[in-house]
N, C-alpha and C. Protein backbone atom coordinates (compact mmCIF):
# COMPACT_ATOMS: atom_id res chain seq x y z
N UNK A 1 -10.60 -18.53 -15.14
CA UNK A 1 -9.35 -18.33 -14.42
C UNK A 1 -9.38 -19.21 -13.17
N UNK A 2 -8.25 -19.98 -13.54
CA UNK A 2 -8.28 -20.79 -11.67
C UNK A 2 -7.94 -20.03 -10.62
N UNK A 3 -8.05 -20.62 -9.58
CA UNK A 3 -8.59 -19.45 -8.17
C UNK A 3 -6.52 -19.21 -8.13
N UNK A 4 -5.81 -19.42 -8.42
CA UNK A 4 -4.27 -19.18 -8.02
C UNK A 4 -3.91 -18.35 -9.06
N UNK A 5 -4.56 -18.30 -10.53
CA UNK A 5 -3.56 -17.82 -11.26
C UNK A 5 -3.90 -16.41 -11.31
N UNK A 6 -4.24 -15.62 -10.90
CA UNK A 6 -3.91 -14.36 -10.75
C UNK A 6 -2.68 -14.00 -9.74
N UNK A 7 -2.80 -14.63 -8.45
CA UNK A 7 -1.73 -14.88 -7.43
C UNK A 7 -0.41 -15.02 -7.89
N UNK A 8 -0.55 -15.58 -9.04
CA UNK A 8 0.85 -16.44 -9.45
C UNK A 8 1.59 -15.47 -10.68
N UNK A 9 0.43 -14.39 -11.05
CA UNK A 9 0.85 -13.64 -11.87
C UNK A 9 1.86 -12.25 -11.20
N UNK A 10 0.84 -11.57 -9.71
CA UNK A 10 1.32 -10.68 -9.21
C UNK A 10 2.29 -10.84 -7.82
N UNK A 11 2.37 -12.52 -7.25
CA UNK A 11 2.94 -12.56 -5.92
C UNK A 11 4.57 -11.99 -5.79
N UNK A 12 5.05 -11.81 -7.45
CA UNK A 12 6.91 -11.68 -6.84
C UNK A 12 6.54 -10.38 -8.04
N UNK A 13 6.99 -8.99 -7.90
CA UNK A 13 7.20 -8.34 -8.43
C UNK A 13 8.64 -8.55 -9.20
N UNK A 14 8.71 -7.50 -10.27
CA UNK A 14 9.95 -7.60 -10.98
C UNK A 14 11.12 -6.84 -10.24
N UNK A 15 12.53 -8.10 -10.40
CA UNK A 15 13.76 -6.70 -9.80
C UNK A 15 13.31 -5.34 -10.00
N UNK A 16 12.91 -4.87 -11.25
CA UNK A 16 13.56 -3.63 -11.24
C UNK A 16 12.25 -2.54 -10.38
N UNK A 17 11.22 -3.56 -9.91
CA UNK A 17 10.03 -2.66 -8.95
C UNK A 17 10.80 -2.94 -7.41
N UNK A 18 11.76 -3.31 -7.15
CA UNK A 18 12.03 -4.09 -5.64
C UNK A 18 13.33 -2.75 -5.63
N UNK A 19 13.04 -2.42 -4.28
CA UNK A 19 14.47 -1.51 -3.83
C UNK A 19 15.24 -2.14 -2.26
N UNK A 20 15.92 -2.21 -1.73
CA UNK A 20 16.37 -2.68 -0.67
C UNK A 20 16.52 -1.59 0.14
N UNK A 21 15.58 -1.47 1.35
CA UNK A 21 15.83 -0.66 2.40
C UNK A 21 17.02 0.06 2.78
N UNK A 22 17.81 1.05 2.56
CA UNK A 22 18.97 0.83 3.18
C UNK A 22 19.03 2.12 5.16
N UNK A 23 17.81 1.65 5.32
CA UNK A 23 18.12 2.76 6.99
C UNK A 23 17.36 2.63 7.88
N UNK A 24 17.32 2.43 8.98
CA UNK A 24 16.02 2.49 9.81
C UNK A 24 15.92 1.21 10.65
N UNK A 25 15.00 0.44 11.21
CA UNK A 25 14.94 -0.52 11.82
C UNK A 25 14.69 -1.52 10.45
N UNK A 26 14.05 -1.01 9.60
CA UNK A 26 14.18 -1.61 8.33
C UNK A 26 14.71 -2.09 7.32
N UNK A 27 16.38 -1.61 7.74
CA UNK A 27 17.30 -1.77 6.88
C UNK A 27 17.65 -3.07 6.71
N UNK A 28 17.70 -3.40 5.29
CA UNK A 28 17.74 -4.78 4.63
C UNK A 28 16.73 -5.48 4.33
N UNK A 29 15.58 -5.16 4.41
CA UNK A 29 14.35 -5.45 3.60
C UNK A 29 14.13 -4.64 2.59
N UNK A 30 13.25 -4.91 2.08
CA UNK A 30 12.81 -4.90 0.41
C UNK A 30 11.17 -3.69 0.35
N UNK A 31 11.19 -2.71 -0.53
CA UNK A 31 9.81 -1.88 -0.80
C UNK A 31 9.95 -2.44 -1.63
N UNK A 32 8.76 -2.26 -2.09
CA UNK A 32 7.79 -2.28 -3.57
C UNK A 32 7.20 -0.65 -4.68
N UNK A 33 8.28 -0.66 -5.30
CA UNK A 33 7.79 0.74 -5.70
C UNK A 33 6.29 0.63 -6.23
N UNK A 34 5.54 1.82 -5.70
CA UNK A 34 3.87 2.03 -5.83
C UNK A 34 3.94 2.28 -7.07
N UNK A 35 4.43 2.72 -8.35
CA UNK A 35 4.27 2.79 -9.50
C UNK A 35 4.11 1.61 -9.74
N UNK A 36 4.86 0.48 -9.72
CA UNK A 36 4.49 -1.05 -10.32
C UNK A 36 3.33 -1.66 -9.71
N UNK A 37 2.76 -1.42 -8.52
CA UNK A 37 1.53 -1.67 -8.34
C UNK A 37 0.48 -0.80 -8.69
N UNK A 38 0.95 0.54 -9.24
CA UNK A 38 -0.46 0.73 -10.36
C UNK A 38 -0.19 0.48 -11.64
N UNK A 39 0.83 -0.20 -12.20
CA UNK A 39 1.00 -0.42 -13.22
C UNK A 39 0.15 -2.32 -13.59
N UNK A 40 0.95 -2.89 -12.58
CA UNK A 40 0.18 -4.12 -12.47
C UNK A 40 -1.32 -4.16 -12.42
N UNK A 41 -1.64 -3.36 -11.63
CA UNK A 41 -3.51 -3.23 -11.40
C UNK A 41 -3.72 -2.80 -12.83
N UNK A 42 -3.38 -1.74 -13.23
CA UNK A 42 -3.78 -1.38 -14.60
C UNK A 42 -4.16 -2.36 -15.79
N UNK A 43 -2.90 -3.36 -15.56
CA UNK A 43 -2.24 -4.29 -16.93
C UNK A 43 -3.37 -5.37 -16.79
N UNK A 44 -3.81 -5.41 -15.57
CA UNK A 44 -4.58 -6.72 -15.35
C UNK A 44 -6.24 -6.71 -15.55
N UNK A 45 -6.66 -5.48 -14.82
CA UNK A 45 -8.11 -4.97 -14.86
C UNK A 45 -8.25 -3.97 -15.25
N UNK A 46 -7.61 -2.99 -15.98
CA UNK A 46 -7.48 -2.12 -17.23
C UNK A 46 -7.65 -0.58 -16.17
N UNK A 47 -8.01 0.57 -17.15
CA UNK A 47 -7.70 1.93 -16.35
C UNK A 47 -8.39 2.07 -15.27
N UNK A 48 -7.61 2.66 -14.61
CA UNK A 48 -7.93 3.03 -12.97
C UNK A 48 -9.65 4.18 -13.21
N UNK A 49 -10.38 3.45 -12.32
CA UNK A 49 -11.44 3.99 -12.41
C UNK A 49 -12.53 3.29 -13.02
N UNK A 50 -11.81 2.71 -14.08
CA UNK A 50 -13.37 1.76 -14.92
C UNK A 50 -13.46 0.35 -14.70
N UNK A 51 -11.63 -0.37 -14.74
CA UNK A 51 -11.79 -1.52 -14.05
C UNK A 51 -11.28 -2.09 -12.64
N UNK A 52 -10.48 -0.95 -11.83
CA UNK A 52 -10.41 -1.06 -11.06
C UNK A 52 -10.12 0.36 -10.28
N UNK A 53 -9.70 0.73 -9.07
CA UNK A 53 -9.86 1.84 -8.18
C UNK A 53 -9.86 2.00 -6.86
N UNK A 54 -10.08 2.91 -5.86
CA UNK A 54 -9.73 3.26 -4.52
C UNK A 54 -10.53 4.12 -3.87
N UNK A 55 -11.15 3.99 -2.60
CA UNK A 55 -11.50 4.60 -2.09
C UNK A 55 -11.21 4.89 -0.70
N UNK A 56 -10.63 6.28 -0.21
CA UNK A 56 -10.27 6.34 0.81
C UNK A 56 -11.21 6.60 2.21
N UNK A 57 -11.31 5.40 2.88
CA UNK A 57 -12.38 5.44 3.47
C UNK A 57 -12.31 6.51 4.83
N UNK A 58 -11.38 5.98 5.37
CA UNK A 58 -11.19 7.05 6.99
C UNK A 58 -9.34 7.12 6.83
N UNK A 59 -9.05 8.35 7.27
CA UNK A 59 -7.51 8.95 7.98
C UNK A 59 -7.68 9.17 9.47
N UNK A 60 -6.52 8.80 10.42
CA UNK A 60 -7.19 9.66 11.58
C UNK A 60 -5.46 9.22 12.47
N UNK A 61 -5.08 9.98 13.08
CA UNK A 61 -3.65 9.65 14.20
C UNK A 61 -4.56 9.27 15.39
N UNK A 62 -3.34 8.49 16.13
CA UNK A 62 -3.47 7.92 17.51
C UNK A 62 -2.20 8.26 18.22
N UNK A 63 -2.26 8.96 19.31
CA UNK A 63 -1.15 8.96 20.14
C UNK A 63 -0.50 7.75 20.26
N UNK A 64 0.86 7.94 20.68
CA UNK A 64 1.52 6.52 20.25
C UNK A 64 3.05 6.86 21.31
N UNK A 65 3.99 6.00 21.57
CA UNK A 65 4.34 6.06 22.95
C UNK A 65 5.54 7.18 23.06
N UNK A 66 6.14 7.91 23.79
CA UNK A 66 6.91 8.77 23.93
C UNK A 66 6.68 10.12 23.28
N UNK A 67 5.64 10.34 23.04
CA UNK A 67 4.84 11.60 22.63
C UNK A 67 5.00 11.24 21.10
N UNK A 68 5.26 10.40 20.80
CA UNK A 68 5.08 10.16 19.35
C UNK A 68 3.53 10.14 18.68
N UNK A 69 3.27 10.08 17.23
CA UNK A 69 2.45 10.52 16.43
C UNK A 69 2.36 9.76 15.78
N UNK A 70 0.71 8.28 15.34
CA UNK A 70 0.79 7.82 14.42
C UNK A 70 -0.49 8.07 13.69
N UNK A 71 -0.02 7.57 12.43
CA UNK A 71 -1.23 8.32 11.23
C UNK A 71 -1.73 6.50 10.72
N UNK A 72 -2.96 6.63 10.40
CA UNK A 72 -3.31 4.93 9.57
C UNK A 72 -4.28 6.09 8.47
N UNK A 73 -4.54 4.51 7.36
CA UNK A 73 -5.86 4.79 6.64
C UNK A 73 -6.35 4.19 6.02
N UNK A 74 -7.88 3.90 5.97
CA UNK A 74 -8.76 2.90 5.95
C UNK A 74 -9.08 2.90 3.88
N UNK A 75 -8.39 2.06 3.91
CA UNK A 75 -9.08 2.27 1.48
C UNK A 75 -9.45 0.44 1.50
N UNK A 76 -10.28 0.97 0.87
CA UNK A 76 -11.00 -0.21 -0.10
C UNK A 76 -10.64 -0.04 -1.19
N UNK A 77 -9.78 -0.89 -1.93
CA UNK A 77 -9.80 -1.07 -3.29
C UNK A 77 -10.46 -2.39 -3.84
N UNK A 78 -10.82 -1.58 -5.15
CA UNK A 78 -11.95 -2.43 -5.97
C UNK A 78 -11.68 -2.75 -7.39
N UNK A 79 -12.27 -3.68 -7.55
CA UNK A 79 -12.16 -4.15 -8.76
C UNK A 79 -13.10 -4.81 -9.77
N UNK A 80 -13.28 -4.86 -10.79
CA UNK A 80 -14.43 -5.05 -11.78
C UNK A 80 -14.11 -6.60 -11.92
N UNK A 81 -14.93 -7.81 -11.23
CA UNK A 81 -14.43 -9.42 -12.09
C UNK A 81 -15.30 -10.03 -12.95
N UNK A 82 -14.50 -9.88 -14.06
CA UNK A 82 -14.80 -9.72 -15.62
C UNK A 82 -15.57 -10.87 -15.21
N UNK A 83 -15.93 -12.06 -15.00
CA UNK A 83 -16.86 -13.36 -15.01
C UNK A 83 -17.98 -13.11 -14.89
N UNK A 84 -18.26 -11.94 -13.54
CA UNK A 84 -19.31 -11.99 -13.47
C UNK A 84 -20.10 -10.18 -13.46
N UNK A 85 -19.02 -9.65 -14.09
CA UNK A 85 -19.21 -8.07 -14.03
C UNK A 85 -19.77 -6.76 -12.60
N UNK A 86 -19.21 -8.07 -11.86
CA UNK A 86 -19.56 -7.37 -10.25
C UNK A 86 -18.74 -6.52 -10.00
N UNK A 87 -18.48 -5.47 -9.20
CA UNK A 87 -17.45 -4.99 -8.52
C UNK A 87 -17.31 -5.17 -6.85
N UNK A 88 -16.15 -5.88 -6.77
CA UNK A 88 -15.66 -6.68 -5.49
C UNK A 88 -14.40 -5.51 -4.57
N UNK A 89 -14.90 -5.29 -3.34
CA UNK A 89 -13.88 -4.09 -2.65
C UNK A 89 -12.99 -4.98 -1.73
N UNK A 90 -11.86 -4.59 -1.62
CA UNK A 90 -10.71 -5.21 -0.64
C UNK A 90 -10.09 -4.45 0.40
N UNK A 91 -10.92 -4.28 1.92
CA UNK A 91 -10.10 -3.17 2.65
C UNK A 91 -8.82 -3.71 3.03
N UNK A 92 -8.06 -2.50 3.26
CA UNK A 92 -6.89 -2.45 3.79
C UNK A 92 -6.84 -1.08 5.15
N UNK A 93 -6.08 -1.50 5.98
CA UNK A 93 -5.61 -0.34 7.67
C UNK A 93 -4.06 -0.57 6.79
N UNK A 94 -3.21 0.67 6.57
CA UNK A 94 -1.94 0.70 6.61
C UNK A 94 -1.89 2.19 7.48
N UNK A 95 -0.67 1.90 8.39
CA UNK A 95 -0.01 3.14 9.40
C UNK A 95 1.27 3.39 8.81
N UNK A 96 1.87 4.45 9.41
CA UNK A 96 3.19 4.88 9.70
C UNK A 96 2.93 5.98 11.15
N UNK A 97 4.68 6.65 11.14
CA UNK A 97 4.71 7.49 12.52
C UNK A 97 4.36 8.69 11.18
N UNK A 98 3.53 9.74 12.36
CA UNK A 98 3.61 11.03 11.63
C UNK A 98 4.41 12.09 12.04
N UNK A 99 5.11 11.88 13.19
CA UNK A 99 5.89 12.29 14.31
C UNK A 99 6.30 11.23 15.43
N UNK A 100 7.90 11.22 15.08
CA UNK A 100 8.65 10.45 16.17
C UNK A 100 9.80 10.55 16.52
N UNK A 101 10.51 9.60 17.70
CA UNK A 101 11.37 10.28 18.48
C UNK A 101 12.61 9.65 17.69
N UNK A 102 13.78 10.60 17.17
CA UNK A 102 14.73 10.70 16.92
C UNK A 102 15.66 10.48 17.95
N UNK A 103 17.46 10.62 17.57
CA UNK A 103 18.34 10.75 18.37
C UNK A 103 18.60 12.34 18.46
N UNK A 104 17.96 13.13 17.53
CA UNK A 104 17.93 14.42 17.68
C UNK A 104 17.10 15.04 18.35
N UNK A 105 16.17 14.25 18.79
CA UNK A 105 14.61 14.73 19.01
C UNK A 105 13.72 14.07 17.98
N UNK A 106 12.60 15.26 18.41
CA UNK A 106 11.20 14.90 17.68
C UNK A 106 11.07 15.46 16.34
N UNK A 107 11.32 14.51 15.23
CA UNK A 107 10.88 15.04 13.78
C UNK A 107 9.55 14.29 13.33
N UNK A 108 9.56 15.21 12.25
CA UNK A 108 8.47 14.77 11.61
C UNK A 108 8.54 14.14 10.35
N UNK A 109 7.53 13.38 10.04
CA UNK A 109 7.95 12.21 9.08
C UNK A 109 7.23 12.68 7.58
N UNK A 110 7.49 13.76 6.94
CA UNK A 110 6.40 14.05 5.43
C UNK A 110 5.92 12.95 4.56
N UNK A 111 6.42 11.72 5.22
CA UNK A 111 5.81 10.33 4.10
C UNK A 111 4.76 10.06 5.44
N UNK A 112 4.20 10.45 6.33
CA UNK A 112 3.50 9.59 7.13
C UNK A 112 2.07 9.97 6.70
């Protein structure tokens, strides 16, 4: 496999995995529904667990400004590369608010 063509397989998901933001400071950008990225991981390095997988390393909030609430978390995902039958880990830090300030006040966010 040349060093791009995996890149070239997963860099643009399909329309029908792409949704368009519609609210928030976000509105008018693009998610990625998480089903097509375990579907892709799947299709490529086969069932979750034998050829590829996740480990959640650390969770933890940080105060954050106006009494707001943010949540991160530390995963390594891994993967089996068939060439050389190693398994290779890829960390990732992703955040959100877990609590923040509204025009109503302070809600809380159940996706954070």
């Amino acid at each position: 496999m040349d060093n791009k063509q995996l890149w070239n397989q997963v860099k643009r998901p399909p329309e029908t995995a792409l949704k368009t933001i519609g609210g928030g400071r976000l509105k008018g950008m693009t998610d990625i529904n998480p089903q097509w990225r375990l579907e892709i991981m799947t299709e490529i390095f086969g069932q979750c667990g034998h050829g590829w997988g996740y480990n959640i390393e650390k969770l933890w909030t940080e105060p954050g400004a106006n009494n707001e609430v943010l949540c991160f978390a530390l995963v390594q995902v891994w993967y089996i590369k068939q060439e050389k039958e190693c398994r290779c880990a890829v960390p990732g830090i992703g955040g959100s608010k877990l609590v923040m300030k509204e025009s109503n006040g302070m809600q809380s966010n159940d996706e954070g």
